[in-house]
PDB file of N, CA and C in Angstrom:
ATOM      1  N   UNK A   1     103.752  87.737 120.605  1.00  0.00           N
ATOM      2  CA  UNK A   1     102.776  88.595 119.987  1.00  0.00           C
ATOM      3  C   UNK A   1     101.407  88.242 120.553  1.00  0.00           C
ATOM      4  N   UNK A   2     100.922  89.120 121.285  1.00  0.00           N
ATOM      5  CA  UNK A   2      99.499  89.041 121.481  1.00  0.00           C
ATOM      6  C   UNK A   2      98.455  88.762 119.929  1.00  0.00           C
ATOM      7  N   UNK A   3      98.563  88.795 118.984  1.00  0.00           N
ATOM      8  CA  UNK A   3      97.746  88.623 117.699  1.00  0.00           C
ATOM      9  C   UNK A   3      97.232  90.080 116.799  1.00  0.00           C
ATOM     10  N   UNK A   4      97.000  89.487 116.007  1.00  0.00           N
ATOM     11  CA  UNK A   4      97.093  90.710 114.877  1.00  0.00           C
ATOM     12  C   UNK A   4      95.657  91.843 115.404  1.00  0.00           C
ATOM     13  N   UNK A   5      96.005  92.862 115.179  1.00  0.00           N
ATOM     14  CA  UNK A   5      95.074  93.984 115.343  1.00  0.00           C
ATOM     15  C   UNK A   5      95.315  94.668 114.455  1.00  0.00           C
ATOM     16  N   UNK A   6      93.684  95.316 114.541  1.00  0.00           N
ATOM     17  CA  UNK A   6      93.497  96.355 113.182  1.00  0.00           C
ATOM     18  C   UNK A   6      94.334  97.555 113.478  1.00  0.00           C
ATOM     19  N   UNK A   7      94.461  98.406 111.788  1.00  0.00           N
ATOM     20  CA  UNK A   7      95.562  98.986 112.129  1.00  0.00           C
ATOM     21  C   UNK A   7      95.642 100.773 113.031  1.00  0.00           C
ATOM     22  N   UNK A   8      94.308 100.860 113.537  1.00  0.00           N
ATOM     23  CA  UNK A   8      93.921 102.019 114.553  1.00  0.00           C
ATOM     24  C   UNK A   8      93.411 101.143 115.554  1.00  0.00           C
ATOM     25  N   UNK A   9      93.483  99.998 116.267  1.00  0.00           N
ATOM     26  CA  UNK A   9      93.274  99.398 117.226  1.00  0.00           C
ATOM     27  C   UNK A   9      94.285  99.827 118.332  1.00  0.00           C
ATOM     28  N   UNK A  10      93.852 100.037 119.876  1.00  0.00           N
ATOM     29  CA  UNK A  10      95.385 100.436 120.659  1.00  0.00           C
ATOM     30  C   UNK A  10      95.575  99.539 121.814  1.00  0.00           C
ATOM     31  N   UNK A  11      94.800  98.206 121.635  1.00  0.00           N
ATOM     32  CA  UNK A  11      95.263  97.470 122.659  1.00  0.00           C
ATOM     33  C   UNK A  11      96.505  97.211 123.064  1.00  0.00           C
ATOM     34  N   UNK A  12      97.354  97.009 122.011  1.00  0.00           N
ATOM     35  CA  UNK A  12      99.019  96.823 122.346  1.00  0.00           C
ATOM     36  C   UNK A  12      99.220  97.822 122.768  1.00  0.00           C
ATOM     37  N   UNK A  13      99.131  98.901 122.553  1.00  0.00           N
ATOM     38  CA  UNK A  13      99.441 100.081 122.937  1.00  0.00           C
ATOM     39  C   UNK A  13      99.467 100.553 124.451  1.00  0.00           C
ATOM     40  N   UNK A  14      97.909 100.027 124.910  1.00  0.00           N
ATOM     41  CA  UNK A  14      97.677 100.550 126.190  1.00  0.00           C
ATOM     42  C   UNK A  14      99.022  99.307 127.734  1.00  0.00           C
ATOM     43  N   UNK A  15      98.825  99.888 128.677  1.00  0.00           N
ATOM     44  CA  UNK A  15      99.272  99.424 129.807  1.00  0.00           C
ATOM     45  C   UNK A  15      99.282  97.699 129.747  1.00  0.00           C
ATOM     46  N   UNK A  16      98.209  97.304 129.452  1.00  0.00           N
ATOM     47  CA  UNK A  16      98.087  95.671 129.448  1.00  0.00           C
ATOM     48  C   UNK A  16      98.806  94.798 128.713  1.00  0.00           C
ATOM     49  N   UNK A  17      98.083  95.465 127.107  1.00  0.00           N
ATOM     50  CA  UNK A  17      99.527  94.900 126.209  1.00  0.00           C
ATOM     51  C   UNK A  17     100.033  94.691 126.314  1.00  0.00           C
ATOM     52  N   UNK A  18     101.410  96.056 126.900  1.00  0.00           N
ATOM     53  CA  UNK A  18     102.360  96.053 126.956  1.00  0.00           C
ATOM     54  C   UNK A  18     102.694  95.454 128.221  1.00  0.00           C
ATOM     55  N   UNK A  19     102.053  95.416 129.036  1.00  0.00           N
ATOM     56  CA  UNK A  19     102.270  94.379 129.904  1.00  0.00           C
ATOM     57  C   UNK A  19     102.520  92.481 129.622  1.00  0.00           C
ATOM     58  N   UNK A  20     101.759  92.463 129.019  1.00  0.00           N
ATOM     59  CA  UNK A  20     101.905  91.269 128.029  1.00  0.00           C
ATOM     60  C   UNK A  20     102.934  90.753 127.019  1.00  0.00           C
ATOM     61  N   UNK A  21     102.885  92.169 126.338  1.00  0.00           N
ATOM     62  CA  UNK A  21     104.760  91.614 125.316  1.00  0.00           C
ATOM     63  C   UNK A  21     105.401  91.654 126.092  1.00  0.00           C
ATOM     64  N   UNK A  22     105.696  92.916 126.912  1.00  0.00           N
ATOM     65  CA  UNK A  22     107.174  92.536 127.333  1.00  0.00           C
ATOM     66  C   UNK A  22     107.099  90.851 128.771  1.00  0.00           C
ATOM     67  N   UNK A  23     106.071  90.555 129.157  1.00  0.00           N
ATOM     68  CA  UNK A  23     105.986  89.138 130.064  1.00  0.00           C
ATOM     69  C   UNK A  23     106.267  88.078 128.611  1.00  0.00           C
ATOM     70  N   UNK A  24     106.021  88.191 127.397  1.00  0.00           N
ATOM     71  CA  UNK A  24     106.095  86.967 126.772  1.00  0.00           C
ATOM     72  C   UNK A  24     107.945  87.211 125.564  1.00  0.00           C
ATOM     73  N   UNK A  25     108.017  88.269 126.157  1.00  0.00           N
ATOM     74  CA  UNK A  25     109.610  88.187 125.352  1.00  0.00           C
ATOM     75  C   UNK A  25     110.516  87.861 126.214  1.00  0.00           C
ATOM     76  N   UNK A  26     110.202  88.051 127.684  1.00  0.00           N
ATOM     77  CA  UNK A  26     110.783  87.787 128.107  1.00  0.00           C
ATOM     78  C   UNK A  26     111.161  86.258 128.753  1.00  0.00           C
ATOM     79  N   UNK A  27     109.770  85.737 128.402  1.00  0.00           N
ATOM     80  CA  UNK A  27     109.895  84.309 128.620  1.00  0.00           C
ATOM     81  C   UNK A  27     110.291  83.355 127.047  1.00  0.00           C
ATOM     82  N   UNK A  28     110.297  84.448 126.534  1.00  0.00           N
ATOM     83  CA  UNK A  28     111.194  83.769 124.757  1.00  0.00           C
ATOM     84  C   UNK A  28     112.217  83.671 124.922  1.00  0.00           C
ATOM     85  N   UNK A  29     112.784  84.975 125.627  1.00  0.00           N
ATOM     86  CA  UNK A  29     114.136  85.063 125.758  1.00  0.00           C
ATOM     87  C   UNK A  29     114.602  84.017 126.641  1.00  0.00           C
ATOM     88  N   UNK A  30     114.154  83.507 127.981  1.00  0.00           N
ATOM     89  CA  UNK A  30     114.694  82.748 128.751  1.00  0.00           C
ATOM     90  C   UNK A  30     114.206  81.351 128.158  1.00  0.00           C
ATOM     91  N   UNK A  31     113.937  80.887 127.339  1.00  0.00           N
ATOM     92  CA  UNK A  31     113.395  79.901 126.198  1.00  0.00           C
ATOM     93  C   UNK A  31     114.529  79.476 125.400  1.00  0.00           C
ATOM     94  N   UNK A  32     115.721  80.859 125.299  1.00  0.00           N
ATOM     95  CA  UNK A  32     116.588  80.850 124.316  1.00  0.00           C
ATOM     96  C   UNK A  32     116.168  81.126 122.704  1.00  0.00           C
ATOM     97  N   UNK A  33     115.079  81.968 122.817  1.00  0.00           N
ATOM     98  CA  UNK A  33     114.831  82.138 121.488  1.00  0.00           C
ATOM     99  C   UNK A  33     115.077  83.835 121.314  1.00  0.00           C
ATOM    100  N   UNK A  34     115.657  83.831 119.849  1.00  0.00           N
ATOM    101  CA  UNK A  34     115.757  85.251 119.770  1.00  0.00           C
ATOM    102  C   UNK A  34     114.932  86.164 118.746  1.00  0.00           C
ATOM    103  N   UNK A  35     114.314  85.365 117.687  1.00  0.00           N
ATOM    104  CA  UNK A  35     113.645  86.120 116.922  1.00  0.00           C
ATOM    105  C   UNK A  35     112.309  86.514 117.293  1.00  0.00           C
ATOM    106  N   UNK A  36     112.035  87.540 118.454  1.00  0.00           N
ATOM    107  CA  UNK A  36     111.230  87.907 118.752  1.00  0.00           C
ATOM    108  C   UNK A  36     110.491  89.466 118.048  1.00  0.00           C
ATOM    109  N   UNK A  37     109.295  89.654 118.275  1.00  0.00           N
ATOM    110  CA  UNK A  37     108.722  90.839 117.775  1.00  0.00           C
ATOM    111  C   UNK A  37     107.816  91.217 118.943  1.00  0.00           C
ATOM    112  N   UNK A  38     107.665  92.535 119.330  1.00  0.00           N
ATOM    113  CA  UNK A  38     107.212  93.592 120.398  1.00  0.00           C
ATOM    114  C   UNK A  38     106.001  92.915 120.376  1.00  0.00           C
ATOM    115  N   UNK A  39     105.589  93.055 119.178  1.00  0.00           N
ATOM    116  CA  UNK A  39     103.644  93.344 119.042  1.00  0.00           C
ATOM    117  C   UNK A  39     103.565  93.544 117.746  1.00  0.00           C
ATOM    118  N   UNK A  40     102.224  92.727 117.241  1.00  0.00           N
ATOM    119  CA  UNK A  40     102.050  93.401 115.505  1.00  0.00           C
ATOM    120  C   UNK A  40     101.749  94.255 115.237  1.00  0.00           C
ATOM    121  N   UNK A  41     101.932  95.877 116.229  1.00  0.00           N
ATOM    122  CA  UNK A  41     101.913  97.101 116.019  1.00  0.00           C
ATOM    123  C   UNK A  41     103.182  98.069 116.201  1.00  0.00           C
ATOM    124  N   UNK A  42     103.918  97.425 116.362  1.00  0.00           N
ATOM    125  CA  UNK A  42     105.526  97.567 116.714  1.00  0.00           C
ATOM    126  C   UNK A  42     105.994  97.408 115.039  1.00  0.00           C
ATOM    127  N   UNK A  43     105.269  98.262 113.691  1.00  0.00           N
ATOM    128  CA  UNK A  43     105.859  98.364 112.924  1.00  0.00           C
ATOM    129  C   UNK A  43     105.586  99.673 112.346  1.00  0.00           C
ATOM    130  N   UNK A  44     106.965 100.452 111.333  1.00  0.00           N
ATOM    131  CA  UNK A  44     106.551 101.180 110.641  1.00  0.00           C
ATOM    132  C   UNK A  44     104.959 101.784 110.285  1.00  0.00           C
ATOM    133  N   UNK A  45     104.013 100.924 109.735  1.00  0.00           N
ATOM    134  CA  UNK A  45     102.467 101.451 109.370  1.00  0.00           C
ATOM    135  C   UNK A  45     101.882 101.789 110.470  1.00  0.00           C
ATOM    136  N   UNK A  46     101.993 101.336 111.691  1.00  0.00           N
ATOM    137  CA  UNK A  46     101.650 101.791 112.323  1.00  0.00           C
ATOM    138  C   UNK A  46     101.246 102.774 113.454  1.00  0.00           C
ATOM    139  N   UNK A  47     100.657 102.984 113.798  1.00  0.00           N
ATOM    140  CA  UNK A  47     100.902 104.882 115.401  1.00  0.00           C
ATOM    141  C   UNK A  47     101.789 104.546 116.491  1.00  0.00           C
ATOM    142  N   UNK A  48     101.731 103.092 116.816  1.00  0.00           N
ATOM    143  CA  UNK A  48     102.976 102.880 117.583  1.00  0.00           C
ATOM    144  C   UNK A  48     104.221 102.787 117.661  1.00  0.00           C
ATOM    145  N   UNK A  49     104.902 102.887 116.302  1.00  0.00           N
ATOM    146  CA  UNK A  49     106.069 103.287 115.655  1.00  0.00           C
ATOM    147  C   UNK A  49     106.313 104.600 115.883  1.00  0.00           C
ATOM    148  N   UNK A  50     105.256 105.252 115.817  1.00  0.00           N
ATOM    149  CA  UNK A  50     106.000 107.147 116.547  1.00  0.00           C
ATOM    150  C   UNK A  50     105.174 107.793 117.919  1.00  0.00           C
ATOM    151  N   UNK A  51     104.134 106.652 118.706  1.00  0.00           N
ATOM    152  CA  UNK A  51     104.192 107.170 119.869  1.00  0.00           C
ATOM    153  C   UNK A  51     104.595 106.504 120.922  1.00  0.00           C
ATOM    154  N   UNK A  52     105.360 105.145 120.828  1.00  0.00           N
ATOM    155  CA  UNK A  52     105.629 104.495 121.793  1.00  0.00           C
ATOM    156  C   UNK A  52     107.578 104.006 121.523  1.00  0.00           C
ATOM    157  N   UNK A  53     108.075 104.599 120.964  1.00  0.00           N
ATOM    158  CA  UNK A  53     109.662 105.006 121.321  1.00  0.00           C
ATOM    159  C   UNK A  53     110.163 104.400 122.233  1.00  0.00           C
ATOM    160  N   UNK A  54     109.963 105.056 123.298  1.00  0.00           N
ATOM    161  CA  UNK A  54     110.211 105.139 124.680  1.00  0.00           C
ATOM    162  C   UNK A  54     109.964 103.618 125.232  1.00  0.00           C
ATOM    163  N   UNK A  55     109.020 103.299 125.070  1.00  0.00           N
ATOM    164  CA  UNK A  55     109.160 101.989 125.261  1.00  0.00           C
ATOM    165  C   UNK A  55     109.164 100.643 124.277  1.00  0.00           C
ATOM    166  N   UNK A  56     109.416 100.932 123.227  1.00  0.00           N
ATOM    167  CA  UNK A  56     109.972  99.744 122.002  1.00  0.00           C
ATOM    168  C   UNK A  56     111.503  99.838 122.232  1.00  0.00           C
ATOM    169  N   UNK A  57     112.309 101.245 122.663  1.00  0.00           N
ATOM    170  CA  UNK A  57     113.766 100.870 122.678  1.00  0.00           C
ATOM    171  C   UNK A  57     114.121 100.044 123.695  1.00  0.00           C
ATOM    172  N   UNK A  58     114.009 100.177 124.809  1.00  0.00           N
ATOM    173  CA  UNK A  58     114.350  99.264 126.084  1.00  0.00           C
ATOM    174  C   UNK A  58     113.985  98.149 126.174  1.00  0.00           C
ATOM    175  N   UNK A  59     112.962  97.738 125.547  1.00  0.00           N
ATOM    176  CA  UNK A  59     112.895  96.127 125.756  1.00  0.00           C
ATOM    177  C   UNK A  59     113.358  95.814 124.205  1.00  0.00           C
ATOM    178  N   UNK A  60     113.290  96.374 122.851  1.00  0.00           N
ATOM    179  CA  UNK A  60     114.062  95.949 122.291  1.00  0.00           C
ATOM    180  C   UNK A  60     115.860  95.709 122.344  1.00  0.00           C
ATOM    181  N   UNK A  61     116.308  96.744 123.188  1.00  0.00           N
ATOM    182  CA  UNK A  61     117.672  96.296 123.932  1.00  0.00           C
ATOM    183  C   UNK A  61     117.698  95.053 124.565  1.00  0.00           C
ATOM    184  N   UNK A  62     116.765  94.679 125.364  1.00  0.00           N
ATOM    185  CA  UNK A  62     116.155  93.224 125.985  1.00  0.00           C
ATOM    186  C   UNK A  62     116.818  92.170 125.157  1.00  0.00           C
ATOM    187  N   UNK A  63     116.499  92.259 123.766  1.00  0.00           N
ATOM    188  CA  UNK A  63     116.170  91.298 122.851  1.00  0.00           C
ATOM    189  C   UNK A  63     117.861  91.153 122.255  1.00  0.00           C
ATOM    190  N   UNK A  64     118.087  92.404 122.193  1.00  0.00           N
ATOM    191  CA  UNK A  64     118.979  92.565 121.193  1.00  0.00           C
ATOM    192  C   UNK A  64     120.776  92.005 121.510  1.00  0.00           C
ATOM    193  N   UNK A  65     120.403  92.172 123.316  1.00  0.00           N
ATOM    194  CA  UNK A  65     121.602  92.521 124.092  1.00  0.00           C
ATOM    195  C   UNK A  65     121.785  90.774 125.087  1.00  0.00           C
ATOM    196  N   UNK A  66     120.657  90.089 124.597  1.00  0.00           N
ATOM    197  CA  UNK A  66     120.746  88.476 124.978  1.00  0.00           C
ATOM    198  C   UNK A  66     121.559  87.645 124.399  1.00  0.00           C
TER     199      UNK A  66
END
């Protein structure tokens, strides 16, 4: 998790972020750890729960499929 953001903030959101979770899940994962989370905007309350789909499923397969 890059750290908590407010809840109309779109840093996770944009290119970098997400450049960022998926570089640090993936080094969780090769860590052997599995209880990982996208981003603290990778929930329900938030806009990234219905505009970023597309990319929460595939790297949550990442997670899921280790």
């Amino acid at each position: 998790m890059v750290g908590y953001t407010p809840l109309l903030t779109r840093f996770e959101e944009d290119a970098v972020g997400k450049d960022i979770a998926e570089f640090v899940v993936d080094r969780l994962l090769a860590a052997g750890l599995h209880g990982v989370v996208l981003t603290s905007n990778a929930a329900p309350h938030h806009p990234m729960w219905h505009t970023d789909g597309d990319w929460m499923r595939p790297v949550n397969a990442r997670i899921t499929s280790s």
